[in-house]
Protein backbone atom coordinates (compact mmCIF):
# COMPACT_ATOMS: atom_id res chain seq x y z
CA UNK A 1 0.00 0.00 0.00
CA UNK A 2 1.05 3.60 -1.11
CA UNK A 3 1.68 6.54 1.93
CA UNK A 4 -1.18 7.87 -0.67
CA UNK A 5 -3.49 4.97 -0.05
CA UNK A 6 -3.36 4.81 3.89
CA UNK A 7 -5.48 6.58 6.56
CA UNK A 8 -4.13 9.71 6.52
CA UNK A 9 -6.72 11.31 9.42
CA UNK A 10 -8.61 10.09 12.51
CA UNK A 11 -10.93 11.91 14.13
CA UNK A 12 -11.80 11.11 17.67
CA UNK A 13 -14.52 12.39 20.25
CA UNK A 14 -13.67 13.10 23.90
CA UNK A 15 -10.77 10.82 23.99
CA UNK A 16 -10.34 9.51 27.57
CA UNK A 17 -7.40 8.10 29.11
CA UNK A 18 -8.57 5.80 32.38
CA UNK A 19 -5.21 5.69 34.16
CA UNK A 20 -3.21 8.52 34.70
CA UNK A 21 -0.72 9.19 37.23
CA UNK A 22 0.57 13.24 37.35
CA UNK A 23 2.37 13.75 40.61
CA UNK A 24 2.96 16.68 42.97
CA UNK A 25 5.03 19.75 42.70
CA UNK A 26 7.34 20.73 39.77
CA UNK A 27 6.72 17.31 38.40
CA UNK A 28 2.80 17.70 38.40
CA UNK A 29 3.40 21.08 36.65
CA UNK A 30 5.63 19.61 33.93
CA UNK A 31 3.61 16.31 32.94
CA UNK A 32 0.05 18.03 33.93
CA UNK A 33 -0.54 19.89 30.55
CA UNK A 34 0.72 17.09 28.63
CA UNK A 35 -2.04 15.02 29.20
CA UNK A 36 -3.57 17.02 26.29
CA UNK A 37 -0.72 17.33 24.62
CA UNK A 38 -0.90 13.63 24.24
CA UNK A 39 -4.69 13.55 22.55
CA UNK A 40 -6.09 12.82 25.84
CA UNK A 41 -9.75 14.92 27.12
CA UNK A 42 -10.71 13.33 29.97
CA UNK A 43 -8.14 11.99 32.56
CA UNK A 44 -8.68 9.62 35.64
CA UNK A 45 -6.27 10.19 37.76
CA UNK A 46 -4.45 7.93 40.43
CA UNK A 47 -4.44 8.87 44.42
CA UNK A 48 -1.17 7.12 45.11
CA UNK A 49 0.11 10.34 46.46
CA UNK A 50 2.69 10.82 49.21
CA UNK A 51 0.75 10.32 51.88
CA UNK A 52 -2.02 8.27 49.78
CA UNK A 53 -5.39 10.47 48.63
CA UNK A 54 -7.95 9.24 51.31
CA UNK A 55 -10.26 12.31 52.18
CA UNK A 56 -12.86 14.07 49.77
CA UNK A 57 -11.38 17.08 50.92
CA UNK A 58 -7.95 16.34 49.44
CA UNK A 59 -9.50 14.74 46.31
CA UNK A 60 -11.24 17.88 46.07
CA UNK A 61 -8.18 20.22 46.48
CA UNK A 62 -5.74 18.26 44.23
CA UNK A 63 -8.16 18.06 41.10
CA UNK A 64 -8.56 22.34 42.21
CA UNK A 65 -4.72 22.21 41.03
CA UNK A 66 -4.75 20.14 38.28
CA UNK A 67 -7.51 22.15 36.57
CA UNK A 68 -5.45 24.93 37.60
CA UNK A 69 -2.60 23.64 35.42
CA UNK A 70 -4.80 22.31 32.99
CA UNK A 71 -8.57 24.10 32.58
CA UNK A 72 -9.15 22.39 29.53
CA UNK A 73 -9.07 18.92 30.67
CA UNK A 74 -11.39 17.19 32.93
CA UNK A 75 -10.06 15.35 35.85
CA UNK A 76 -11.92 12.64 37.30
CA UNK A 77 -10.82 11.11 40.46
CA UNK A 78 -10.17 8.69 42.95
CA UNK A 79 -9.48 7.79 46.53
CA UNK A 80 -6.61 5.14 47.82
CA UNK A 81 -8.19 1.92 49.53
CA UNK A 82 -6.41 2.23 52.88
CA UNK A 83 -8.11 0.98 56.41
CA UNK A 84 -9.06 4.96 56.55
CA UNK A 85 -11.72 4.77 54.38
CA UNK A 86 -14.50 4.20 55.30
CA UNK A 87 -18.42 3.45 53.86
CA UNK A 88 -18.98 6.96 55.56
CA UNK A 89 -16.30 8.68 53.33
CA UNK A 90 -18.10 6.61 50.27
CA UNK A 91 -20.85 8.05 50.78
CA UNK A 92 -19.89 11.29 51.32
CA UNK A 93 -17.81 11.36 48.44
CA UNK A 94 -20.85 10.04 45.86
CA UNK A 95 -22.96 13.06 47.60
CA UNK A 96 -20.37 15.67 46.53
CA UNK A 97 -19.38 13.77 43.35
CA UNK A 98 -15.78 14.62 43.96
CA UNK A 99 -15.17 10.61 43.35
CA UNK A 100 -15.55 8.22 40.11
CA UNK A 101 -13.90 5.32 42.16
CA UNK A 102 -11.36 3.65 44.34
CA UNK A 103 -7.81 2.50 43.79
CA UNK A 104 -6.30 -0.87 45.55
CA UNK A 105 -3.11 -1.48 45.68
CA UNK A 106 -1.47 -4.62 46.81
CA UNK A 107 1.08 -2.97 49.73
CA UNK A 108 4.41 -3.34 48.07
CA UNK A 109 3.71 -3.94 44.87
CA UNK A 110 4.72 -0.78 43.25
CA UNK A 111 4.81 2.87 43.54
CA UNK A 112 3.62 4.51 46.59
CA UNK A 113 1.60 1.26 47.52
CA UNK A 114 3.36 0.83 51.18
CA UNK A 115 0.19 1.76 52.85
CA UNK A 116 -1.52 -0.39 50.71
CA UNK A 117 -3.53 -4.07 51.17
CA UNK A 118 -3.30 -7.48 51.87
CA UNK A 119 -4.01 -8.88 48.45
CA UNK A 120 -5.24 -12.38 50.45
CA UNK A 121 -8.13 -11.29 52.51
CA UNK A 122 -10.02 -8.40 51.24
CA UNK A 123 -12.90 -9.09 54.22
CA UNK A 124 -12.29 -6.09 56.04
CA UNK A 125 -13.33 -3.73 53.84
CA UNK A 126 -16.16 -5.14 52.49
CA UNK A 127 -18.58 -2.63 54.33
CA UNK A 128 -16.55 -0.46 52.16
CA UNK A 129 -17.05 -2.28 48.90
CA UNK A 130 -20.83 -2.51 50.00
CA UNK A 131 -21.06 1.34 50.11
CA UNK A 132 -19.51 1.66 46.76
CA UNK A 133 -21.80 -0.71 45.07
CA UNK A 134 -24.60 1.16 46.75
CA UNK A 135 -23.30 4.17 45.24
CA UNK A 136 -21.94 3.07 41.99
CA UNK A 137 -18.46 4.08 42.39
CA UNK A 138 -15.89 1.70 40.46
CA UNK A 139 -13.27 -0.19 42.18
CA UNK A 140 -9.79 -0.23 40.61
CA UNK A 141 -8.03 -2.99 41.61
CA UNK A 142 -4.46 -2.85 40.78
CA UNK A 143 -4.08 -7.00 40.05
CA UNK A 144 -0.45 -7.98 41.37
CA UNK A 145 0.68 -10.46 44.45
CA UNK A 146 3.17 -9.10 46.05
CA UNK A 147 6.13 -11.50 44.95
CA UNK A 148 7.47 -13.96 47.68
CA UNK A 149 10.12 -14.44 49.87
CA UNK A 150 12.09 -17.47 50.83
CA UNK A 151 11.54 -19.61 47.81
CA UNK A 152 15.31 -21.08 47.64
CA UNK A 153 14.61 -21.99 51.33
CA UNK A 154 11.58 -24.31 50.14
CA UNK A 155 8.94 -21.67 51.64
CA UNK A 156 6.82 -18.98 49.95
CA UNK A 157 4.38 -19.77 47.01
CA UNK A 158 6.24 -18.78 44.04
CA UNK A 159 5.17 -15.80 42.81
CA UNK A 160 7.58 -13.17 41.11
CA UNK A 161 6.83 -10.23 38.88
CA UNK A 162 6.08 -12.86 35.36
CA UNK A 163 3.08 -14.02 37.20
CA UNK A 164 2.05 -12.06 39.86
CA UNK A 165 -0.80 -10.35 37.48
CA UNK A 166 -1.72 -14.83 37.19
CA UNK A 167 -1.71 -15.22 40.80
CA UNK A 168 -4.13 -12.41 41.98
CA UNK A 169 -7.04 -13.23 39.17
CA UNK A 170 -8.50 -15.14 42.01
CA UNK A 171 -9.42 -12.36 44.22
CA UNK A 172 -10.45 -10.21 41.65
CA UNK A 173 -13.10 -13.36 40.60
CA UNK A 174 -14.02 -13.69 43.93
CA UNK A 175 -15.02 -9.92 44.26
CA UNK A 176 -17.41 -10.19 41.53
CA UNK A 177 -18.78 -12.97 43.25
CA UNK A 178 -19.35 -11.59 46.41
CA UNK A 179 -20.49 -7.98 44.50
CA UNK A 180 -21.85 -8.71 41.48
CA UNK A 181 -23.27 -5.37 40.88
CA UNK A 182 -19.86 -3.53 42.05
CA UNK A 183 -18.51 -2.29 38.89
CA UNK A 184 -14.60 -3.45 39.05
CA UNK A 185 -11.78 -2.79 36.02
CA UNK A 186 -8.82 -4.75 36.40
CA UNK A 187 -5.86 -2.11 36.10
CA UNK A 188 -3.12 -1.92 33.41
CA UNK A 189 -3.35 -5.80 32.60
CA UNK A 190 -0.68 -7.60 30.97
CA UNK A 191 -1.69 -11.36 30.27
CA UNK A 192 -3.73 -13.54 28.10
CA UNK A 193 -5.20 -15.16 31.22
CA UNK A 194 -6.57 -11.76 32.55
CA UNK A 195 -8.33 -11.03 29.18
CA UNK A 196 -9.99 -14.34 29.28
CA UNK A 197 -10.80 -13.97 32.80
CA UNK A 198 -12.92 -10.43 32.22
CA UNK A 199 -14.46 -11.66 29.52
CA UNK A 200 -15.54 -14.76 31.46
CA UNK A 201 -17.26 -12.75 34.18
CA UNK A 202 -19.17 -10.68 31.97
CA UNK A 203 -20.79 -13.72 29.60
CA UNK A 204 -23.91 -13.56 31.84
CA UNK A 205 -24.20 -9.66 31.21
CA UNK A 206 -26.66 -9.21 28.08
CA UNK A 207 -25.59 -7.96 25.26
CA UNK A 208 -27.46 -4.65 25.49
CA UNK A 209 -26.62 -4.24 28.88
CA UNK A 210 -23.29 -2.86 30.06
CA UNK A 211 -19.88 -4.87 31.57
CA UNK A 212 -19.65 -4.98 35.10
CA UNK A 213 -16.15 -5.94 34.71
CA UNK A 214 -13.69 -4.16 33.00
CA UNK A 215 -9.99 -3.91 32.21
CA UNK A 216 -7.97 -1.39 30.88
CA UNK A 217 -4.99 -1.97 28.25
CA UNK A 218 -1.82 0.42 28.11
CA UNK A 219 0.06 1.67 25.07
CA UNK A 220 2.94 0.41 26.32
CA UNK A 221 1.71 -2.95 27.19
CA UNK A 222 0.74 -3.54 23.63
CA UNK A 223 4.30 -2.67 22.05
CA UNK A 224 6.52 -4.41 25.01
CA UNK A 225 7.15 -8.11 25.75
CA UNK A 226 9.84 -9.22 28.60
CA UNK A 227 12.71 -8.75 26.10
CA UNK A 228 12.22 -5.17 25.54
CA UNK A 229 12.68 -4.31 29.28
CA UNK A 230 14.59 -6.79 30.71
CA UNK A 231 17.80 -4.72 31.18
CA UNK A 232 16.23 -1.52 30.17
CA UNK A 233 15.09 0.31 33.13
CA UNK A 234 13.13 3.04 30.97
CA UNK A 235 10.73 0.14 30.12
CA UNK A 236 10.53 -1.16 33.45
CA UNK A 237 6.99 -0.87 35.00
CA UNK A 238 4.74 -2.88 37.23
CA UNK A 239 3.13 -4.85 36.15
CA UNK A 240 6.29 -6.07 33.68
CA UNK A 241 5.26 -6.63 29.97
CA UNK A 242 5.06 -10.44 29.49
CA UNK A 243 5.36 -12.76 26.79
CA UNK A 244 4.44 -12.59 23.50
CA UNK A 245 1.36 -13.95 23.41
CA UNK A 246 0.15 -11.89 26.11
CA UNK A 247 0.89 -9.15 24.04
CA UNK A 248 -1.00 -10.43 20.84
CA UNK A 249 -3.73 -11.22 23.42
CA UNK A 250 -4.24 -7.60 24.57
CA UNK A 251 -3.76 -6.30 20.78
CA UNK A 252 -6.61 -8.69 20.26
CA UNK A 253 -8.61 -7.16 22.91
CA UNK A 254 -7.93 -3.41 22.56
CA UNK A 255 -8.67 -3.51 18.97
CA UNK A 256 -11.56 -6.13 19.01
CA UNK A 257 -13.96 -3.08 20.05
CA UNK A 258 -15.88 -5.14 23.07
CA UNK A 259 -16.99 -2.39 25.72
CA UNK A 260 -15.22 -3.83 28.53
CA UNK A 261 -11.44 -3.15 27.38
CA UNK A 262 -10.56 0.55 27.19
CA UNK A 263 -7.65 3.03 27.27
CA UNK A 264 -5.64 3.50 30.18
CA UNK A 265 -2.07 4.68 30.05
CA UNK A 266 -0.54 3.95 33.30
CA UNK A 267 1.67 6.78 32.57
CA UNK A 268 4.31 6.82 35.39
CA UNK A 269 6.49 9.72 35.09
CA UNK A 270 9.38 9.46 37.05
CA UNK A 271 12.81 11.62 37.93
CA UNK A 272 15.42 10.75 34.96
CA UNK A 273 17.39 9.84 37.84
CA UNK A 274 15.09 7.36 39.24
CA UNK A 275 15.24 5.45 35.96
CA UNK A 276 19.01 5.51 36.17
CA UNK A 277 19.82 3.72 38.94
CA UNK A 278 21.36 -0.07 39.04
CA UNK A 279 19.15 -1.46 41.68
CA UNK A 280 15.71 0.19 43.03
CA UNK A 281 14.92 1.49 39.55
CA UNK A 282 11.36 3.07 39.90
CA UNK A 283 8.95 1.26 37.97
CA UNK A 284 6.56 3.27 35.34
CA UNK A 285 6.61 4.13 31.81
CA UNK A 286 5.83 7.86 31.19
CA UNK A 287 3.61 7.94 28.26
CA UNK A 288 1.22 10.99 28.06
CA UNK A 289 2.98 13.58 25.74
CA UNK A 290 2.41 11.30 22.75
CA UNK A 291 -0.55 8.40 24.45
CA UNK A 292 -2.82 8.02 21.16
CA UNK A 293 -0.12 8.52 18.71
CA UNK A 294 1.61 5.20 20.61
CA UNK A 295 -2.11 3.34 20.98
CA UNK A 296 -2.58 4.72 16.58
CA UNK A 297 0.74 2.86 16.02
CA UNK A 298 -0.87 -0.65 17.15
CA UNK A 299 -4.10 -0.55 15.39
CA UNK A 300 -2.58 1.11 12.20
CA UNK A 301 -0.45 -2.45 12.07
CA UNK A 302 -3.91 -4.61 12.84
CA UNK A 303 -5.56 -2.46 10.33
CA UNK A 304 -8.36 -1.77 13.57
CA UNK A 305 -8.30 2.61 12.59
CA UNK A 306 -12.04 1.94 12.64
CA UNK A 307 -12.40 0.59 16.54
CA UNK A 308 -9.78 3.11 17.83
CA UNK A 309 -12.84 5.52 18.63
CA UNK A 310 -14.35 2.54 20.87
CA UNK A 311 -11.40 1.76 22.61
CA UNK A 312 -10.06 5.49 23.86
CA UNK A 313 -13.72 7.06 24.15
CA UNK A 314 -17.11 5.10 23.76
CA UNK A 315 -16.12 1.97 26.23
CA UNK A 316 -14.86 3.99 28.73
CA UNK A 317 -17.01 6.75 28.88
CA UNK A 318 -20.30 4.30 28.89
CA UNK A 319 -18.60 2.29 32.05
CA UNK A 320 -17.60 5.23 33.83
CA UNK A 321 -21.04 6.95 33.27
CA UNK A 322 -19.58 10.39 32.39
CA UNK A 323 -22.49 12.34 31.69
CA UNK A 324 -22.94 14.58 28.86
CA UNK A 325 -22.35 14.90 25.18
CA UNK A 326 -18.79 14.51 23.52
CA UNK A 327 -17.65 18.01 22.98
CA UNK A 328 -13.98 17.47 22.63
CA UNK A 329 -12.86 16.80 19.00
CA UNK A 330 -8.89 15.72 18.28
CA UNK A 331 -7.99 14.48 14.66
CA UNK A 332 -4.58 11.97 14.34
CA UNK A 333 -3.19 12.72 11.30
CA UNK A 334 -0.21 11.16 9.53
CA UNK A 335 3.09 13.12 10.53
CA UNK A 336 6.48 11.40 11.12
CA UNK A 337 8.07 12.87 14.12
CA UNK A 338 10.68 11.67 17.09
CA UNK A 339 10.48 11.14 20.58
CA UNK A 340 13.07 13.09 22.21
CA UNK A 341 15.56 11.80 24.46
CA UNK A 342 14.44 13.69 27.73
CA UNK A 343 11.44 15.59 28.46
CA UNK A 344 12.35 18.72 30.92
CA UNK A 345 10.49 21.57 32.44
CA UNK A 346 11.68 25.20 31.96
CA UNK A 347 13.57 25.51 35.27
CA UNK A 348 15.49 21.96 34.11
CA UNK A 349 15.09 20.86 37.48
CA UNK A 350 12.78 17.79 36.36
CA UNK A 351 13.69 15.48 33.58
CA UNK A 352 11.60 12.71 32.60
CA UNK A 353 12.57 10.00 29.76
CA UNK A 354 9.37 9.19 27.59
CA UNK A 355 8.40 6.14 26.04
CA UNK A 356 10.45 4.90 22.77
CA UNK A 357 13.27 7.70 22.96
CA UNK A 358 15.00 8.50 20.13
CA UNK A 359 12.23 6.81 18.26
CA UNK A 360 9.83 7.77 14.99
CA UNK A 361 6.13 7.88 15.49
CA UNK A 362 3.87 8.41 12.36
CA UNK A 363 0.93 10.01 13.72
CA UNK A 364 0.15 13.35 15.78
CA UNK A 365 -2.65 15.55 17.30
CA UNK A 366 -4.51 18.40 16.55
CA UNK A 367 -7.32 19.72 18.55
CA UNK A 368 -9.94 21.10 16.66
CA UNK A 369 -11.41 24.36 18.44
């Protein structure tokens, strides 16, 4: 096929990105605006903040500041499962509609999750899970087991960061058995088995009727396999890209158009530095200057252009219940340009390596006004 034949432009209503992670301080103001600079309208943002997002009145207060930064975006946000919150603070937060949903993170599994939860014995905060399904809030369950200890001794169970995603599909099918009305997405997944597993749970869903479980795909899960970041700490992230046919499994699934896969970056920015280091490397990709020109590059290849509206708008935006029309218009049109090497704010005092530096995307943005 001729450049003259292809898809030259895609235009795309109220594209949403379901997974976003922007910060604090100078690195909040750097990666903030870029959001849109990446294609993206509608952000949900993470509340793994130092310490964690656990109050409506700091949800409240941090989206103040990111629509500060960045008034032409709309935040939607979230509050950090922690034995502080409470069915009280549920409801509270669905009165004020500060919150969209709930974030748990397996303590120690990656960034900022130290105050997180025991992955084996969710029990306790079921009152809390039985406030949220009350009030329709989502639960975002980030799907890792922490990975063991003591396995050359004989002792632990085995699990490491290759199938750590594996070993937590469990809880996340006994959740939807114990709330089957609790809307849950399974974070950032990474295997075959987790796409089979969501689309398990919602064959008894009708087909005119909505998922109640969901997962969300990243760009860079869908270009990665274990190769590309084993020894490469600026594709290190958790959870690790996996094999390959994990990867042609979520390709599959992003560009397959069912309503319960949709975008969400995971976009991690870290310190340059961070990503530097020999041991303790911080794990997360940083994605959002360029997000749909990376996601345009996978369905190009599948020749899937036509489902690329589904998977970064419709799905998401009809699981998430944002209300409204689609006002926000961006068109991806064919332009070869490179990633740079480092991405740095005007004081230089923050440097963040993006995804595929050095590297040629084909497609960019324009916003239409």
């Amino acid at each position: 096929m001729s450049r003259c034949d292809e898809v030259q432009e895609v235009v795309l209503q109220e594209p949403c990105d379901m997974h976003v992670h922007v910060r604090e301080g100078a690195m909040c103001e750097l990666v903030t605006p870029m959001v849109r600079d990446g294609g993206v309208s509608v952000a949900y943002v993470m509340p793994n903040l130092q310490p964690p997002i656990v109050t409506v009145d700091r949800v409240v207060q941090y989206r103040a500041r990111l629509q500060e930064l960045a008034p032409q975006t709309t935040f939607l946000m979230s509050l950090y499962l922690s034995p502080e919150l409470t069915p009280e603070v549920i409801h509270e937060a669905a009165r004020v509609r500060a919150v969209h949903g709930v974030k748990c993170y397996p303590a120690g599994v990656t960034t900022n999750s130290d105050q997180g939860v025991d992955p084996n014995d969710f029990s306790q905060f079921y009152p809390v899970f039985e406030a949220m399904q009350e009030e329709g809030l989502v639960l975002n369950l980030h799907g890792e087991k922490p990975s063991s200890k003591g396995d050359c001794d004989g002792e632990g169970d085995g699990i490491n960061v290759l199938n750590a995603e594996e070993k937590f599909l469990p809880a996340l099918e006994k959740l939807h058995a114990d709330f089957p009305k609790l809307r849950i997405v399974l974070e950032h997944c990474t295997t075959a088995k987790a796409i089979e597993l969501v689309r398990k749970l919602n064959q008894q869903v009708p087909s005119d009727s909505d998922p109640v479980v969901a997962a969300t795909i990243t760009a860079h899960h869908l270009l990665l396999t274990v190769d590309d970041w084993a020894g490469d700490p600026v594709n290190f992230c958790k959870p690790v890209a996996k094999l390959s046919h994990d990867r042609r499994a979520l390709v599959s699934a992003a560009t397959s158009g069912e309503r319960c896969f949709f975008f969400g970056s995971d976009s991690a920015p870290h310190p340059v530095e961070n990503k530097q280091r020999y041991r303790g490397v911080s794990a997360g990709i940083f994605t959002q200057r360029y997000a749909l020109a990376y996601v345009a590059e996978v369905f190009e290849a599948q020749g899937r252009l036509d489902t690329l509206q589904k998977f970064v708008s419709d799905n998401a935006r009809r699981f998430y219940r944002v209300a409204g029309e689609a006002k926000n218009t961006v068109t991806l049109y064919r332009r070869d340009h490179v990633v740079p090497e480092l991405v740095t704010n005007n004081s230089q005092t923050v440097s963040v390596v993006p995804f595929m530096p050095g590297e040629t995307l084909h497609w960019d943005i324009r916003w239409q006004k």
